[in-house]
Protein backbone atom coordinates (compact mmCIF):
# COMPACT_ATOMS: atom_id res chain seq x y z
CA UNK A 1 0.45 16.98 14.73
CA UNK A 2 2.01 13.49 15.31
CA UNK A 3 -1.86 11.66 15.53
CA UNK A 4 -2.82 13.42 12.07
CA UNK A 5 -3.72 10.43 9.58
CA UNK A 6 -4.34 11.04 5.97
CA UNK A 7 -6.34 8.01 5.95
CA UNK A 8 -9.24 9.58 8.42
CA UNK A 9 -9.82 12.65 6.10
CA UNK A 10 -12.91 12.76 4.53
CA UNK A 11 -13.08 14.07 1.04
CA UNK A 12 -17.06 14.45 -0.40
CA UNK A 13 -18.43 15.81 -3.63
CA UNK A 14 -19.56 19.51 -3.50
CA UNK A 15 -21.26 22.10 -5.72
CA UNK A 16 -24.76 20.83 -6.80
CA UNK A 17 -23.69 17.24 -6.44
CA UNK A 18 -23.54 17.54 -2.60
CA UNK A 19 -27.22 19.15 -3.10
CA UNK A 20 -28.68 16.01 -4.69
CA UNK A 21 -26.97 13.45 -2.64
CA UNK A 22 -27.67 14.79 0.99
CA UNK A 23 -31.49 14.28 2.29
CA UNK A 24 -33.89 16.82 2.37
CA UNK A 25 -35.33 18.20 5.29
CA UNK A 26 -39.04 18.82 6.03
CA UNK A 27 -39.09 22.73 6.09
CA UNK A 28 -41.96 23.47 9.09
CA UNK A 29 -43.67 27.16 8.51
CA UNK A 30 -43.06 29.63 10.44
CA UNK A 31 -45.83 29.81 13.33
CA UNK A 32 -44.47 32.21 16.14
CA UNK A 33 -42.26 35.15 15.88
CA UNK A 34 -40.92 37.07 19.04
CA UNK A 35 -41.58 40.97 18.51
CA UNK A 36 -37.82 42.81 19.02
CA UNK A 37 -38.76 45.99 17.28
CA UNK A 38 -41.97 48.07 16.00
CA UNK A 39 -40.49 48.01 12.58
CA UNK A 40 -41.55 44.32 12.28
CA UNK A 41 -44.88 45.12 12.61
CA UNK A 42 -44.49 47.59 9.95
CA UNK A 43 -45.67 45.25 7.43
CA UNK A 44 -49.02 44.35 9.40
CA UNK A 45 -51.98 46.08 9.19
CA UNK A 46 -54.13 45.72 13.01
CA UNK A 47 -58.21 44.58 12.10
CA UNK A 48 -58.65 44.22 15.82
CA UNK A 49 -57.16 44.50 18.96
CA UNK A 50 -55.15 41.33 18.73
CA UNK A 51 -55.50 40.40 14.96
CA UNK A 52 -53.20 41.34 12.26
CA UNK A 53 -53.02 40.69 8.78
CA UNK A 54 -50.03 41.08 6.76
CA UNK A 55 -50.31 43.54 4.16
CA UNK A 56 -48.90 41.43 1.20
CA UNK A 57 -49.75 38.12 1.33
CA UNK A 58 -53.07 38.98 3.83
CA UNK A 59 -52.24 36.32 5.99
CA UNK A 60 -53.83 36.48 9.67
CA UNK A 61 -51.53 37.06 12.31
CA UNK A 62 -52.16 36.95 16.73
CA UNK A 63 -50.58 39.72 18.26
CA UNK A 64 -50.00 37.98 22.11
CA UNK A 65 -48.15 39.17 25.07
CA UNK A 66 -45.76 36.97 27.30
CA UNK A 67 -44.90 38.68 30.25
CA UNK A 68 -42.90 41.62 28.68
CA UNK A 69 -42.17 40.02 25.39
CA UNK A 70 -44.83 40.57 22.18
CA UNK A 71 -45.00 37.66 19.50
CA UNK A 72 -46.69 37.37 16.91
CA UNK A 73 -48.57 34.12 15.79
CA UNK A 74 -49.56 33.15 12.06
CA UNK A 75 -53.03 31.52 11.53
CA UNK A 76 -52.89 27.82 9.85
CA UNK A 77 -55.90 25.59 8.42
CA UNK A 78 -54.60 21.86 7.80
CA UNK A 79 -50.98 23.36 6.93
CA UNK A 80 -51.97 26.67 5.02
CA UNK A 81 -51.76 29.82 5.75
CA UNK A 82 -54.97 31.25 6.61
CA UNK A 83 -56.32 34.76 4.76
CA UNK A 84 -57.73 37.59 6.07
């Protein structure tokens, strides 16, 4: 405890203040999800043997295989989701 220094701690704003002052990150969509259980395909519906389309929002989905792993890949046109 002898090299603490009062001096070096930082003290910042927090609550929505901290929010607004830090800079937003670009938030990239969600492209490829790794398969760990059957339940996440629960909310899929399969239209072909390696297309999906998810029931609520009816985007299209690839069902892929890598090696022993699954994933499943969403379908984008110039940055939107493509429907089924």
């Amino acid at each position: 405890m002898s090299d603490f220094k009062l001096g070096s701690v930082e003290i910042g704003s927090s609550g929505l203040d901290a929010f607004f002052e830090s800079t937003p990150e670009i938030i990239t969509p969600v492209t490829s999800v790794r398969v760990a259980s059957l339940q996440q395909l629960d909310p899929f519906q399969r239209i072909s043997s390696d297309t999906l389309i998810h029931k609520s929002t009816q985007d299209l989905w690839t069902l892929r295989r890598e090696g022993e792993d699954l994933f499943i890949d969403r379908h984008f046109q110039e940055g939107v989701p493509v429907k089924g």
